[in-house]
C-alpha atoms as a PDB file:
ATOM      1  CA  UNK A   1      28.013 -27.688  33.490  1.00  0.00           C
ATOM      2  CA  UNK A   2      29.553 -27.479  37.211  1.00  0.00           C
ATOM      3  CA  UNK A   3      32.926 -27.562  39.080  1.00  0.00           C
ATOM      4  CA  UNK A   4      33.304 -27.023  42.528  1.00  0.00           C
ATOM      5  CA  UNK A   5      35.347 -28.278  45.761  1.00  0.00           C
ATOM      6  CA  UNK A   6      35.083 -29.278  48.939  1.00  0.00           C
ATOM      7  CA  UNK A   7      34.771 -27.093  51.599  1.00  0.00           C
ATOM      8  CA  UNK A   8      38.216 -27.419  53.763  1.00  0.00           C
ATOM      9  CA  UNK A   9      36.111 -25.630  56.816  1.00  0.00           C
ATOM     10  CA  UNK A  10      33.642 -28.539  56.529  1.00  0.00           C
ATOM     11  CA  UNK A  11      36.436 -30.975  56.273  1.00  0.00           C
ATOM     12  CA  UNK A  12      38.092 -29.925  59.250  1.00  0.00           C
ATOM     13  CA  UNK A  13      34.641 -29.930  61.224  1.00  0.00           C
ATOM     14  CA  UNK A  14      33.783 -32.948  60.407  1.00  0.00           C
ATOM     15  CA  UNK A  15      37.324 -34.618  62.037  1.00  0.00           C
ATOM     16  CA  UNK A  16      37.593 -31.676  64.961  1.00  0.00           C
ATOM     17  CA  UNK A  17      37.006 -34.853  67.422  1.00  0.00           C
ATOM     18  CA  UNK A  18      40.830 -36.055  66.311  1.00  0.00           C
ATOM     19  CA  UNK A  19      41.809 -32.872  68.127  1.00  0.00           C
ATOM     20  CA  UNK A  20      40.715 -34.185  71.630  1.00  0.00           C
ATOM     21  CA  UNK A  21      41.626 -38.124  70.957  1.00  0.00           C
ATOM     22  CA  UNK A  22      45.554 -36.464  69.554  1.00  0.00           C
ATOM     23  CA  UNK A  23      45.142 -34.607  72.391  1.00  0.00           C
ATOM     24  CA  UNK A  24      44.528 -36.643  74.953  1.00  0.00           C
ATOM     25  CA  UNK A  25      47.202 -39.594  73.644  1.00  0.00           C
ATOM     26  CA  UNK A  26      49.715 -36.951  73.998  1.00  0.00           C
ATOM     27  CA  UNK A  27      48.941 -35.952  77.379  1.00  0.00           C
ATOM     28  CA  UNK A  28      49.131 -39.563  77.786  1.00  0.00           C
ATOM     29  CA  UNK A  29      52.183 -40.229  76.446  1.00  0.00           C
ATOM     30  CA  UNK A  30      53.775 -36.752  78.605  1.00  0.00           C
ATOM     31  CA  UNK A  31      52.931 -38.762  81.312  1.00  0.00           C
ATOM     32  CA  UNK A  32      54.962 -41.614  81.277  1.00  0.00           C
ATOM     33  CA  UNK A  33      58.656 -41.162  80.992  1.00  0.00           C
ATOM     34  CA  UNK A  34      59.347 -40.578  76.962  1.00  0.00           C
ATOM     35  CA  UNK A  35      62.157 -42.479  77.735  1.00  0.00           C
ATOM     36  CA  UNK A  36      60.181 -45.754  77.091  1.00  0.00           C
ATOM     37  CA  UNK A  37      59.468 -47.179  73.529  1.00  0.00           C
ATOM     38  CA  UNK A  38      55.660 -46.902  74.164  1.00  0.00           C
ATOM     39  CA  UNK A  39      55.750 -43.635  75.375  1.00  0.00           C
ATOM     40  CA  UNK A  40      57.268 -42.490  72.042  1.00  0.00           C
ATOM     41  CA  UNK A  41      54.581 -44.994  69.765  1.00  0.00           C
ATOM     42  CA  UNK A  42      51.929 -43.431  71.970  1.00  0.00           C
ATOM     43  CA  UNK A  43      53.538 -39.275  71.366  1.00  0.00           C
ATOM     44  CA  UNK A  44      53.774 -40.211  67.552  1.00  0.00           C
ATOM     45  CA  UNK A  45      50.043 -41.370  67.185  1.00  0.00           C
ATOM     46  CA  UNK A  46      48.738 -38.269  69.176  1.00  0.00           C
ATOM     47  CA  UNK A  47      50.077 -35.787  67.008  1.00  0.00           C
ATOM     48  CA  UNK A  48      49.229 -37.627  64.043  1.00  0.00           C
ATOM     49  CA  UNK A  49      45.510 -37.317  65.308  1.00  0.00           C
ATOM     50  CA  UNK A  50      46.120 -34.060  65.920  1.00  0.00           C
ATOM     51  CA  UNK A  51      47.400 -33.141  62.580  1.00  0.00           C
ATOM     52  CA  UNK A  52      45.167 -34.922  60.658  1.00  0.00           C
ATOM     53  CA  UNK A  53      42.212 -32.622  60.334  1.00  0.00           C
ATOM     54  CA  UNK A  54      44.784 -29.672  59.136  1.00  0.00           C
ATOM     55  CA  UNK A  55      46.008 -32.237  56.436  1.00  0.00           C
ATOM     56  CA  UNK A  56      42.601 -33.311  55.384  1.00  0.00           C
ATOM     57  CA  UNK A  57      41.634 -29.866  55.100  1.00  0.00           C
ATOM     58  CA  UNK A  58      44.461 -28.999  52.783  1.00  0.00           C
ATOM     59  CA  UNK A  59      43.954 -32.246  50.858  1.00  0.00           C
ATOM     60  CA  UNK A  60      40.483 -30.912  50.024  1.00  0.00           C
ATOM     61  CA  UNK A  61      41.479 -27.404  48.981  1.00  0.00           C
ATOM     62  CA  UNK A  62      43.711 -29.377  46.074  1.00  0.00           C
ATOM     63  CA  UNK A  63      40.403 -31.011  45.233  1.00  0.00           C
ATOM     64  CA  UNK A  64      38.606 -30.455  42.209  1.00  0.00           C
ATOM     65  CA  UNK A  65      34.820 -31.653  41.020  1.00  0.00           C
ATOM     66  CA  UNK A  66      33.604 -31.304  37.686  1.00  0.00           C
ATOM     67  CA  UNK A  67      30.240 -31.853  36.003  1.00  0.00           C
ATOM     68  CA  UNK A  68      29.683 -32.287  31.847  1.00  0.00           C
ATOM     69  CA  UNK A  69      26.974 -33.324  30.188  1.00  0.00           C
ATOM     70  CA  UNK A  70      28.253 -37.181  30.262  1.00  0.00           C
ATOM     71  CA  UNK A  71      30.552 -37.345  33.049  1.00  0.00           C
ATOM     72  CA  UNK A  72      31.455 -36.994  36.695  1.00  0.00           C
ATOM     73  CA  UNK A  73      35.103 -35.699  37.083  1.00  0.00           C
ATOM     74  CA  UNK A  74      37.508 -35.435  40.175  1.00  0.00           C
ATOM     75  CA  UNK A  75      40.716 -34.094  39.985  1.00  0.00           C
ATOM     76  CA  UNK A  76      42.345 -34.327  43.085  1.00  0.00           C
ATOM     77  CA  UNK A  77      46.150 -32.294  43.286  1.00  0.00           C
ATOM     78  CA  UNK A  78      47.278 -32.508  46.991  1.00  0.00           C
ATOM     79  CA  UNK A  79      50.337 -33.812  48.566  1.00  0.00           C
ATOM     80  CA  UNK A  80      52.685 -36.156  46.501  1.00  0.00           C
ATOM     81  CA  UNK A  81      49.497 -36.925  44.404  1.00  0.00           C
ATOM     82  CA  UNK A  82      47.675 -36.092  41.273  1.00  0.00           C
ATOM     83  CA  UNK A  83      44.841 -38.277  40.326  1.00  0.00           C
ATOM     84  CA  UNK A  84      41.686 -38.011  37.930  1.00  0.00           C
ATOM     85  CA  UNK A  85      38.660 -40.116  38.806  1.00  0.00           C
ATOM     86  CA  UNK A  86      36.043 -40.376  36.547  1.00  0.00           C
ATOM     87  CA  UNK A  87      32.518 -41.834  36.100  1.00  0.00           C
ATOM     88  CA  UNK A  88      30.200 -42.151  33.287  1.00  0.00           C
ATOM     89  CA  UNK A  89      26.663 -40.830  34.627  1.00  0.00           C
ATOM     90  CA  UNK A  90      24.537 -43.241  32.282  1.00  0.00           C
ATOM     91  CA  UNK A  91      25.582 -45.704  35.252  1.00  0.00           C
ATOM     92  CA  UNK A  92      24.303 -43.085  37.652  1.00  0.00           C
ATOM     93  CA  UNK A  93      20.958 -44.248  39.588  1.00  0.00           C
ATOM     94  CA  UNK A  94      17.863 -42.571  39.338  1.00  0.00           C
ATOM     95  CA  UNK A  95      17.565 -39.676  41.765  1.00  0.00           C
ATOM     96  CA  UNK A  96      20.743 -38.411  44.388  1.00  0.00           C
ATOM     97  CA  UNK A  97      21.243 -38.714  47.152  1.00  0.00           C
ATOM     98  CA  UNK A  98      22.301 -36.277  48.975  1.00  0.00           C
ATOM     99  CA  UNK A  99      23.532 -36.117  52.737  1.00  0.00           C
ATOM    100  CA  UNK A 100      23.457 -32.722  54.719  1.00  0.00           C
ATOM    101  CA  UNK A 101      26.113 -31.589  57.217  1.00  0.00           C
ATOM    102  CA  UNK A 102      26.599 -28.712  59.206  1.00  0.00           C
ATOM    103  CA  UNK A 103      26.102 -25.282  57.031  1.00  0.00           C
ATOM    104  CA  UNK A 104      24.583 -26.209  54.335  1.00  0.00           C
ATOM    105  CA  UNK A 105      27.554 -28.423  53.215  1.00  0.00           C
ATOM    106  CA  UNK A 106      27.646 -32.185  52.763  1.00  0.00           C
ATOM    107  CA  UNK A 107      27.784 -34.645  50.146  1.00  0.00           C
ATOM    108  CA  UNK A 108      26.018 -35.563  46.635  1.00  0.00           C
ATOM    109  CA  UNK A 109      25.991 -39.130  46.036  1.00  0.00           C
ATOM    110  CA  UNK A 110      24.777 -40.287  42.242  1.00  0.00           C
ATOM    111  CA  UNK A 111      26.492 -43.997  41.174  1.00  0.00           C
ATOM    112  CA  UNK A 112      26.154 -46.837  43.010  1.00  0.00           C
ATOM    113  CA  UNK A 113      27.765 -49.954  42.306  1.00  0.00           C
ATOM    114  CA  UNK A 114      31.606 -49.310  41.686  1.00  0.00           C
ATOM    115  CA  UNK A 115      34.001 -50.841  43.981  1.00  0.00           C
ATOM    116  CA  UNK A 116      34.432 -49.642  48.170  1.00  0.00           C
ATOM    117  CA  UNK A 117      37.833 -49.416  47.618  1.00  0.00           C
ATOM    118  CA  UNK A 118      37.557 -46.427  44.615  1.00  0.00           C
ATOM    119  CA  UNK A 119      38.459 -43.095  45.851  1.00  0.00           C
ATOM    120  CA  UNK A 120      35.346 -40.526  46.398  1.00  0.00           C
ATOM    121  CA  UNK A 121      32.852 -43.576  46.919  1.00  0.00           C
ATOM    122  CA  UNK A 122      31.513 -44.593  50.301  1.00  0.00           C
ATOM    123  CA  UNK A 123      31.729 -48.092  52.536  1.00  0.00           C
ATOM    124  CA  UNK A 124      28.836 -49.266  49.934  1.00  0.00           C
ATOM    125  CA  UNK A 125      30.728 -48.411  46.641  1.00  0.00           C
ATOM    126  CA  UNK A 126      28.323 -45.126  45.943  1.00  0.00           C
ATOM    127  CA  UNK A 127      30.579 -42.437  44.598  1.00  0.00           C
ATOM    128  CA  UNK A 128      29.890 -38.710  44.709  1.00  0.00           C
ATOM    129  CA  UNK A 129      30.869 -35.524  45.413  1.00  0.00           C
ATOM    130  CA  UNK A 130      32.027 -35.093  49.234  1.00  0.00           C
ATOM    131  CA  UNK A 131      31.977 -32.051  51.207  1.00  0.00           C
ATOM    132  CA  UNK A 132      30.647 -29.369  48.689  1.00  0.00           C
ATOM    133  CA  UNK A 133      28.962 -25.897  49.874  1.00  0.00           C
ATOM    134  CA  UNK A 134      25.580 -25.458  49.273  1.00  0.00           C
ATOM    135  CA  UNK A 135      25.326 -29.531  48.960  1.00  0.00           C
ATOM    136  CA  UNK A 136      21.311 -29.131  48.392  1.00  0.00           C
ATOM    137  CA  UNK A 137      22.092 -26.835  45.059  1.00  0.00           C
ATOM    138  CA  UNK A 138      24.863 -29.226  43.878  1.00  0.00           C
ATOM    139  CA  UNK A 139      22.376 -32.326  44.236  1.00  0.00           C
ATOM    140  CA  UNK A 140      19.757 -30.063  42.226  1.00  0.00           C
ATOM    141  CA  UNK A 141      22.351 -29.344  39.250  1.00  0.00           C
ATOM    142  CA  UNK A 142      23.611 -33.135  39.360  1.00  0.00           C
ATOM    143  CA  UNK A 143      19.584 -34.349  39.090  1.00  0.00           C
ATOM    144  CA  UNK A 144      19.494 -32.301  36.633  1.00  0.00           C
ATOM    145  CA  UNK A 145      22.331 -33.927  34.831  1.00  0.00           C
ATOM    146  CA  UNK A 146      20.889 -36.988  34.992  1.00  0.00           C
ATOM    147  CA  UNK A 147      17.427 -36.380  34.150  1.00  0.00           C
ATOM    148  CA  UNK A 148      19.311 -34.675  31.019  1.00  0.00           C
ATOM    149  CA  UNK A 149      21.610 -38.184  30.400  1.00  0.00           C
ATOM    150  CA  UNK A 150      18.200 -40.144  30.531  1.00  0.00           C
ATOM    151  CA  UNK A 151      16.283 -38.307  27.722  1.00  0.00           C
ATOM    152  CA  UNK A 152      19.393 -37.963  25.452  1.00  0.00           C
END
């Protein structure tokens, strides 16, 4: 019915703030003399910050979504890791909900209930489809999904 991905642009917006905090914990760290143990902690966790948007990014161009008529598929193919995640959408609830971000992109969120600690599902166990272009159109064709699942 639908596959799509997450939009790496929108990714990397949405984590530009590491930039400054990598940024400014490597400043830090030039500082003080590198010479000290802290120093080097303090150089290793700024550029971790500051590479963490570009890896994010990437992470979401190896990520997959797919819709059928009974399930909600993620195939996610980045770095040192291929996983499928799937959900069954007669668990789904009854409308989506869908969270808007900067240019049109954001997130469709469909099935609550399933654990926190499950990729693709928020802090309250809801699991969706993060990050997608044109997230108003992808919450349309997922409601309509649903509404589909329920009369079947």
């Amino acid at each position: 019915m639908w596959t799509g991905q997450p939009d790496a642009r929108a990714v990397f917006r949405k984590l530009r703030w590491l930039l400054g905090a990598g940024g400014l914990v490597v400043a830090i760290a030039g500082w003080f003399a590198l010479n000290s143990i802290a120093a080097q902690f303090a150089l290793l966790a700024g550029l971790a910050l500051l590479l963490g948007p570009a890896i994010a990014a990437l992470m979401a161009r190896g990520t997959i979504y797919g819709l059928t008529d009974r399930r909600a598929l993620v195939l996610s193919k980045s770095i040192g890791h291929r996983a499928l995640t799937s959900v069954d959408l007669s668990a789904a609830d009854d409308a989506v909900e869908l969270l808007e971000g900067e240019g049109g992109s954001g997130t469709a969120l469909f099935v609550s209930g399933l654990p926190r600690r499950r990729r693709y599902t928020d802090y309250t166990g809801k699991f969706g489809f993060w990050d997608v272009p044109d997230a108003a159109q992808v919450a349309a064709i997922v409601q309509r999904a649903l509404d589909r699942q329920r009369r079947a």
